[in-house]
Protein backbone atom coordinates (compact mmCIF):
# COMPACT_ATOMS: atom_id res chain seq x y z
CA UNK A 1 0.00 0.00 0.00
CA UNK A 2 0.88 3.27 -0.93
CA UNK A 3 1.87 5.53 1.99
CA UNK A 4 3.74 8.42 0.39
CA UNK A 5 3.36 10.25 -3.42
CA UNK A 6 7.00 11.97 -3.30
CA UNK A 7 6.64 13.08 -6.98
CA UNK A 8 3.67 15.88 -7.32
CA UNK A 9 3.47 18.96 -9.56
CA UNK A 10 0.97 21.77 -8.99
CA UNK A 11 -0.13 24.83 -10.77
CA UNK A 12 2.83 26.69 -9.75
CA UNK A 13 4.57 24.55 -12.69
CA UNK A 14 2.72 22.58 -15.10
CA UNK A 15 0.30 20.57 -13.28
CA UNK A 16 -3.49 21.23 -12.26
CA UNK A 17 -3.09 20.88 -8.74
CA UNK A 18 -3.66 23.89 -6.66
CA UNK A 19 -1.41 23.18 -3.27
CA UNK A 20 -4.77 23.68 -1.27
CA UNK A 21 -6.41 20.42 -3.08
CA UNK A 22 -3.61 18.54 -2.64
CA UNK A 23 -4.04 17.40 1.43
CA UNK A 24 -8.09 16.43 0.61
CA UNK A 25 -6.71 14.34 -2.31
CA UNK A 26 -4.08 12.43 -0.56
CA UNK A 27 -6.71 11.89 2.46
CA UNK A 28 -8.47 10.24 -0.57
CA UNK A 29 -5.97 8.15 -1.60
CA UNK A 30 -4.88 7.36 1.87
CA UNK A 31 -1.70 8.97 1.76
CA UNK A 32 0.15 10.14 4.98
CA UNK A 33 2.64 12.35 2.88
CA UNK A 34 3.14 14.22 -0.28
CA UNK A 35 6.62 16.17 -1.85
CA UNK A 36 5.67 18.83 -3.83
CA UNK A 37 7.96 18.94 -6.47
CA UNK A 38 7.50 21.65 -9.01
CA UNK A 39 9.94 22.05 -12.34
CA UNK A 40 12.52 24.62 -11.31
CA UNK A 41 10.07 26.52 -8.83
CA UNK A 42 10.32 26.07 -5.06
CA UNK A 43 6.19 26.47 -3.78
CA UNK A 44 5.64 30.19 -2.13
CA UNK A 45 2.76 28.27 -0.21
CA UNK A 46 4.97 26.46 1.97
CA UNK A 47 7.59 28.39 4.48
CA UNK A 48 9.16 25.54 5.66
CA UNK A 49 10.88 22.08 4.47
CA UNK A 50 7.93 19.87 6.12
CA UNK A 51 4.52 21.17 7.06
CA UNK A 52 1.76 19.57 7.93
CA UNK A 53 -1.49 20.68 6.26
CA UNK A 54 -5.02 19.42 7.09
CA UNK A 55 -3.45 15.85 8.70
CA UNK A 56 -1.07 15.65 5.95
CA UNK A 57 2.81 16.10 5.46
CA UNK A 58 3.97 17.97 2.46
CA UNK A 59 7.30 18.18 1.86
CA UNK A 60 8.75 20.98 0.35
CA UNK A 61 10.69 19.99 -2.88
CA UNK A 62 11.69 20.50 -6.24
CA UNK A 63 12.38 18.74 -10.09
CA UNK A 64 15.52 20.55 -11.32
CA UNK A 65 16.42 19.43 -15.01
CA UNK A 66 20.05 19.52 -15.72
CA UNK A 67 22.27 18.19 -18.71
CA UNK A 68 24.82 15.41 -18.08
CA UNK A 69 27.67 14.17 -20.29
CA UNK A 70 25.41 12.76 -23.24
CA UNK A 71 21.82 13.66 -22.57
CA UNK A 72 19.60 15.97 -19.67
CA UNK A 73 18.60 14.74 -17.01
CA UNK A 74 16.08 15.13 -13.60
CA UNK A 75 17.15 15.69 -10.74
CA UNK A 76 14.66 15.73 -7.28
CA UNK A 77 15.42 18.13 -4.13
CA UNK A 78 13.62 17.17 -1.14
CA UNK A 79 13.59 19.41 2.19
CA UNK A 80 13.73 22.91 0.53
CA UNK A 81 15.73 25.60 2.38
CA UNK A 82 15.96 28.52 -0.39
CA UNK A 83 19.68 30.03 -0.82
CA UNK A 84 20.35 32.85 -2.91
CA UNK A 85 21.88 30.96 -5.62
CA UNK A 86 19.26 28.67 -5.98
CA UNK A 87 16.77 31.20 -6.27
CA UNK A 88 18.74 33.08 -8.73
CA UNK A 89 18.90 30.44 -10.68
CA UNK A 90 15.14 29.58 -10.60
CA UNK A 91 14.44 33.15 -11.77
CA UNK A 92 17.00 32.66 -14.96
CA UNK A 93 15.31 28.91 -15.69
CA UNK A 94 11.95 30.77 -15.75
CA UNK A 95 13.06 33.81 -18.00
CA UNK A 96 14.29 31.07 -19.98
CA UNK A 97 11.15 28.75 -19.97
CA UNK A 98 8.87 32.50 -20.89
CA UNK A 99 10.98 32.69 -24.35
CA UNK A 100 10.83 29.17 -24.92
CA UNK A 101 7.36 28.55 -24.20
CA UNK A 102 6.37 31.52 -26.13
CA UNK A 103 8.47 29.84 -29.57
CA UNK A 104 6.40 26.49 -28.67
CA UNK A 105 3.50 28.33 -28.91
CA UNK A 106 4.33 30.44 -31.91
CA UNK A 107 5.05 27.21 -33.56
CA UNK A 108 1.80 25.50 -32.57
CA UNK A 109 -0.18 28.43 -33.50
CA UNK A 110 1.21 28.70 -37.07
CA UNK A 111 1.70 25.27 -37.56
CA UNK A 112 -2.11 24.34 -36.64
CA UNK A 113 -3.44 27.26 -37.57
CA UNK A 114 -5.12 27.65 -34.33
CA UNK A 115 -5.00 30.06 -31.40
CA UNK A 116 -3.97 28.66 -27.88
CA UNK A 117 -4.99 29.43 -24.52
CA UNK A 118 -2.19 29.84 -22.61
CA UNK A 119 0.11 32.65 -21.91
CA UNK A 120 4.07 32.26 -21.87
CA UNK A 121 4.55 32.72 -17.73
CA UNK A 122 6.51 31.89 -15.16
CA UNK A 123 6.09 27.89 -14.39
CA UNK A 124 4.74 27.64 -17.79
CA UNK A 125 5.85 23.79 -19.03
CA UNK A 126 5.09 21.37 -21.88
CA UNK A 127 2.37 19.85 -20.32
CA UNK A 128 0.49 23.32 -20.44
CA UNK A 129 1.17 23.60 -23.69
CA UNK A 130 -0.13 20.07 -25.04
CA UNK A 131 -3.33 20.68 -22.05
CA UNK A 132 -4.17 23.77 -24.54
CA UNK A 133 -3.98 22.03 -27.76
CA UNK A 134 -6.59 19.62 -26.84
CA UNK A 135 -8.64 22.45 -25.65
CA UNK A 136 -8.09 24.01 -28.98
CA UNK A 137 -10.02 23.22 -31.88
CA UNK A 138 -6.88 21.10 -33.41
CA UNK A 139 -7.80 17.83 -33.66
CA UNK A 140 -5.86 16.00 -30.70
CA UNK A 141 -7.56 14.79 -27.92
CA UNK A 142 -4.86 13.90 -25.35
CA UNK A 143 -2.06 15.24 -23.89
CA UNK A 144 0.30 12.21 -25.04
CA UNK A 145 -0.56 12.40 -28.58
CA UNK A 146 0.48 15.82 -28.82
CA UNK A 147 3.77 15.30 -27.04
CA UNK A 148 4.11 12.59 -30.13
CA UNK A 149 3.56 14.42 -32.84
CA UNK A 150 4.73 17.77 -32.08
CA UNK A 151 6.43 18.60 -28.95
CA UNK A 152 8.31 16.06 -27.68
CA UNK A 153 12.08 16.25 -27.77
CA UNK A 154 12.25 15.00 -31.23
CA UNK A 155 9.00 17.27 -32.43
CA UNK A 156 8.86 20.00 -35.13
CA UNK A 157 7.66 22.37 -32.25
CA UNK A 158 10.46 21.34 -29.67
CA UNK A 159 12.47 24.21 -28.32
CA UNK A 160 15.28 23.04 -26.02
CA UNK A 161 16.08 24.90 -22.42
CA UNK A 162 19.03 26.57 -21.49
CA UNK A 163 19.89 24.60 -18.57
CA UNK A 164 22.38 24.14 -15.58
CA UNK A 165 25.08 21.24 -15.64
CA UNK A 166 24.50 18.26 -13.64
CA UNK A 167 27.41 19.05 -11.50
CA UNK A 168 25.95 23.01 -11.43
CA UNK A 169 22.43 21.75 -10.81
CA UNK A 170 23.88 19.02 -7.78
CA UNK A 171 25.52 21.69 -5.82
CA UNK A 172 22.87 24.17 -6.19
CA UNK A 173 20.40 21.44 -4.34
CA UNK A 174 23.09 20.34 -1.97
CA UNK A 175 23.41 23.54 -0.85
CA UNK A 176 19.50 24.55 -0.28
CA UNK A 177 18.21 20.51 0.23
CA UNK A 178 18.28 18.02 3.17
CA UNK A 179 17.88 14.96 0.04
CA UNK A 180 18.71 14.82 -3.73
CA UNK A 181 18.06 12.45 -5.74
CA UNK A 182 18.04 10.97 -9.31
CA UNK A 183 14.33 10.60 -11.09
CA UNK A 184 12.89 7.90 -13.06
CA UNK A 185 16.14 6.97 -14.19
CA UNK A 186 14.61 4.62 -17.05
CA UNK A 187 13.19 6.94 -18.35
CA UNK A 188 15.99 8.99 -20.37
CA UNK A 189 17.40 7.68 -23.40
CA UNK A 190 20.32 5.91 -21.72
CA UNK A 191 19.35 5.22 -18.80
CA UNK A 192 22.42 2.85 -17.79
CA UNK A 193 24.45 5.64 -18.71
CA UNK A 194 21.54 8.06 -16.05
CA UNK A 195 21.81 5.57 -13.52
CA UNK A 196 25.52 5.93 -12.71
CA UNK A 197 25.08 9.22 -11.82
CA UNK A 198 22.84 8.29 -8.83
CA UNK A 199 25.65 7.56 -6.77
CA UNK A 200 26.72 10.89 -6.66
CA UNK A 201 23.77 11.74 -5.31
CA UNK A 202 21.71 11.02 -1.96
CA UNK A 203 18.45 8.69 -4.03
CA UNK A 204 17.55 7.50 -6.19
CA UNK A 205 13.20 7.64 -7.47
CA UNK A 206 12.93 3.45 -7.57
CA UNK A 207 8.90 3.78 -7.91
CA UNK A 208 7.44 5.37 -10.79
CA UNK A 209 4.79 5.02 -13.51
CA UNK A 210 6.85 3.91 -16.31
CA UNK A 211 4.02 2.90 -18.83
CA UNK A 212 1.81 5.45 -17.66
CA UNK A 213 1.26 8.90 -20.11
CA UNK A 214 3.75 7.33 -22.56
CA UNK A 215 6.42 7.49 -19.77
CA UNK A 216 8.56 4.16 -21.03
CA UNK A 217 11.29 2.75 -19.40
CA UNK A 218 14.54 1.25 -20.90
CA UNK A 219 12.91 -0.47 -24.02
CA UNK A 220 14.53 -4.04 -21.96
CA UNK A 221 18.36 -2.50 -21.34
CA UNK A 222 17.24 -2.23 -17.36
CA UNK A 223 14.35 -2.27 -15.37
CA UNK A 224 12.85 -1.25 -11.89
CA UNK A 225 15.17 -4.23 -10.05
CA UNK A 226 17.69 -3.08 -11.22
CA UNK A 227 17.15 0.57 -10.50
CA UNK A 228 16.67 -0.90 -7.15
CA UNK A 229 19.96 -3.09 -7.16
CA UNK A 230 21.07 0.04 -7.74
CA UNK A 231 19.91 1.72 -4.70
CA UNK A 232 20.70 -1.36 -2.66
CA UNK A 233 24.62 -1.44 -3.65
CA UNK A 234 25.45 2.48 -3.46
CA UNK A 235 23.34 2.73 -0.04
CA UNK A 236 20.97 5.03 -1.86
CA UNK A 237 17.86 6.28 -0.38
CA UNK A 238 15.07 5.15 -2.38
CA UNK A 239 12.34 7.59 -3.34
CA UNK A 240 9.17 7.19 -5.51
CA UNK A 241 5.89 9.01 -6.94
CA UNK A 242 3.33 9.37 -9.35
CA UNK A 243 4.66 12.75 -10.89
CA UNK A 244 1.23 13.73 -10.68
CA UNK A 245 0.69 16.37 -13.22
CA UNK A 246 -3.13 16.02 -13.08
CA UNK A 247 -5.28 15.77 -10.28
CA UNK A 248 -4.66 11.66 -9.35
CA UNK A 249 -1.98 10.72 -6.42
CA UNK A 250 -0.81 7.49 -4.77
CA UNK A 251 -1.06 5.67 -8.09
CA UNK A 252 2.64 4.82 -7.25
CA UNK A 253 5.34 5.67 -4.65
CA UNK A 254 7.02 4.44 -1.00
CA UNK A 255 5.17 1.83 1.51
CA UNK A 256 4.97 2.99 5.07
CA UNK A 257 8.51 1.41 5.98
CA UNK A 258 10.05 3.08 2.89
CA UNK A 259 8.82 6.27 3.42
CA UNK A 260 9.75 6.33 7.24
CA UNK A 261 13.10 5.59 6.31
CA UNK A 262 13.12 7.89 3.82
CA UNK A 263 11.63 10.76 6.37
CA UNK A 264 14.82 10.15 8.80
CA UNK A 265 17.03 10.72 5.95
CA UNK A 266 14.76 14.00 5.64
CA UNK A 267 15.43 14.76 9.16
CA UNK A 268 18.98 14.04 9.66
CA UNK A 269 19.48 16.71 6.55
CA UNK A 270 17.60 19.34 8.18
């Protein structure tokens, strides 16, 4: 059973989530925590690396993407203290996600012949983007189909980020987090080659959807035991979540035992 989602976007980046639905909608799912982990945005709703909101624990966290030696990567900060460098850095990522979400769109718009409703913004992500072309009168009708055809990283209408280095990104979070960690590592397009930078890190995300919104794993080169394996051998902590971008949670992430060891890791880096 599914204690804790430690992999959950809101409306701050590119999910649907507002952060006051989120504690009735783990209740629901029977959760006893949730990380909030927006895309290169630390949450202004929570002062504080754990609260506790309505009988459930959010921890404060955040998805930073950053580019390794052959491809770009995610990487997950858990227990959010703020430094200056890290927030100076999250205000360059988002001047940088404004002009590139504002080419996506361009792109879109002329390429579909449609207009979209959504404004470039801060937070503004791909999954925005693809939400509004189904709302448009273009004829897709889910959010995975558009990825497909037109923005995912091989699309017409991809625009790449300007990005920190993995090394860059890793001190930034070591600096301002209590836990950082490696996500979905079978998810990238080498993931063997992903997976041996977890050790240079504090966790590794075990637990994840791969299947789920077209989110593959390794096409057969590894799979979740060995992520695992992984984990077990380098002492990693192990983390896991639904990287909720809608409004579902618990659909994957840590049992009760996993997530209390997980939470004294939290602690001890706080």
């Amino acid at each position: 059973m599914v204690a804790a989602d430690l992999h959950v976007h809101t409306d701050n980046s590119d999910g649907t989530f507002r952060l006051s639905a989120v504690p009735p909608a783990a209740r629901a799912a029977g959760l006893d925590a949730v990380a909030i982990t927006d895309h290169d945005r630390v949450h202004p709703g929570l002062d504080a690396p754990v609260v506790e909101r309505d009988g459930v624990t959010l921890v404060h966290g955040i998805e930073l993407r950053v580019e390794a030696a052959d491809q770009r990567v995610d990487v997950l900060g858990y227990g959010v203290r703020p430094t200056d460098a890290l927030l100076a850095e999250i205000e360059r990522l988002q001047r940088d996600r404004v002009a590139r979400g504002r080419a996506i769109l361009d792109c879109l718009e002329d390429r579909l012949g449609v207009s979209l409703p959504v404004d470039p913004e801060p937070g503004l992500g791909r999954p925005d983007i693809a939400r509004a072309v189904v709302e448009s009168d273009a004829d897709y009708e889910s959010v995975g189909a558009v990825f497909d055809d037109l923005i995912g990283d091989d699309g017409p209408c991809y625009v790449a980020r300007d990005i920190p280095s993995f090394e860059r990104g890793r001190e930034l979070l070591d600096e301002a987090c209590a836990v950082v960690g490696l996500a979905h590592p079978l998810r990238y397009p080498d993931p063997a080659s992903a997976l041996e930078l977890a050790p240079r890190l504090d966790a590794v995300e075990v637990n994840y959807p791969y299947g789920a919104r077209g989110h593959t794993g390794a096409n057969g080169e590894l799979s979740v035991d060995d992520v695992a394996a992984a984990a077990d051998r380098h002492d990693l902590i192990v983390t896991g979540g639904s990287d909720a971008h809608e409004r579902e949670l618990g659909g994957t992430g840590l049992s009760a035992d996993a997530y209390e060891r997980f939470r004294e890791a939290l602690d001890d880096g706080l």
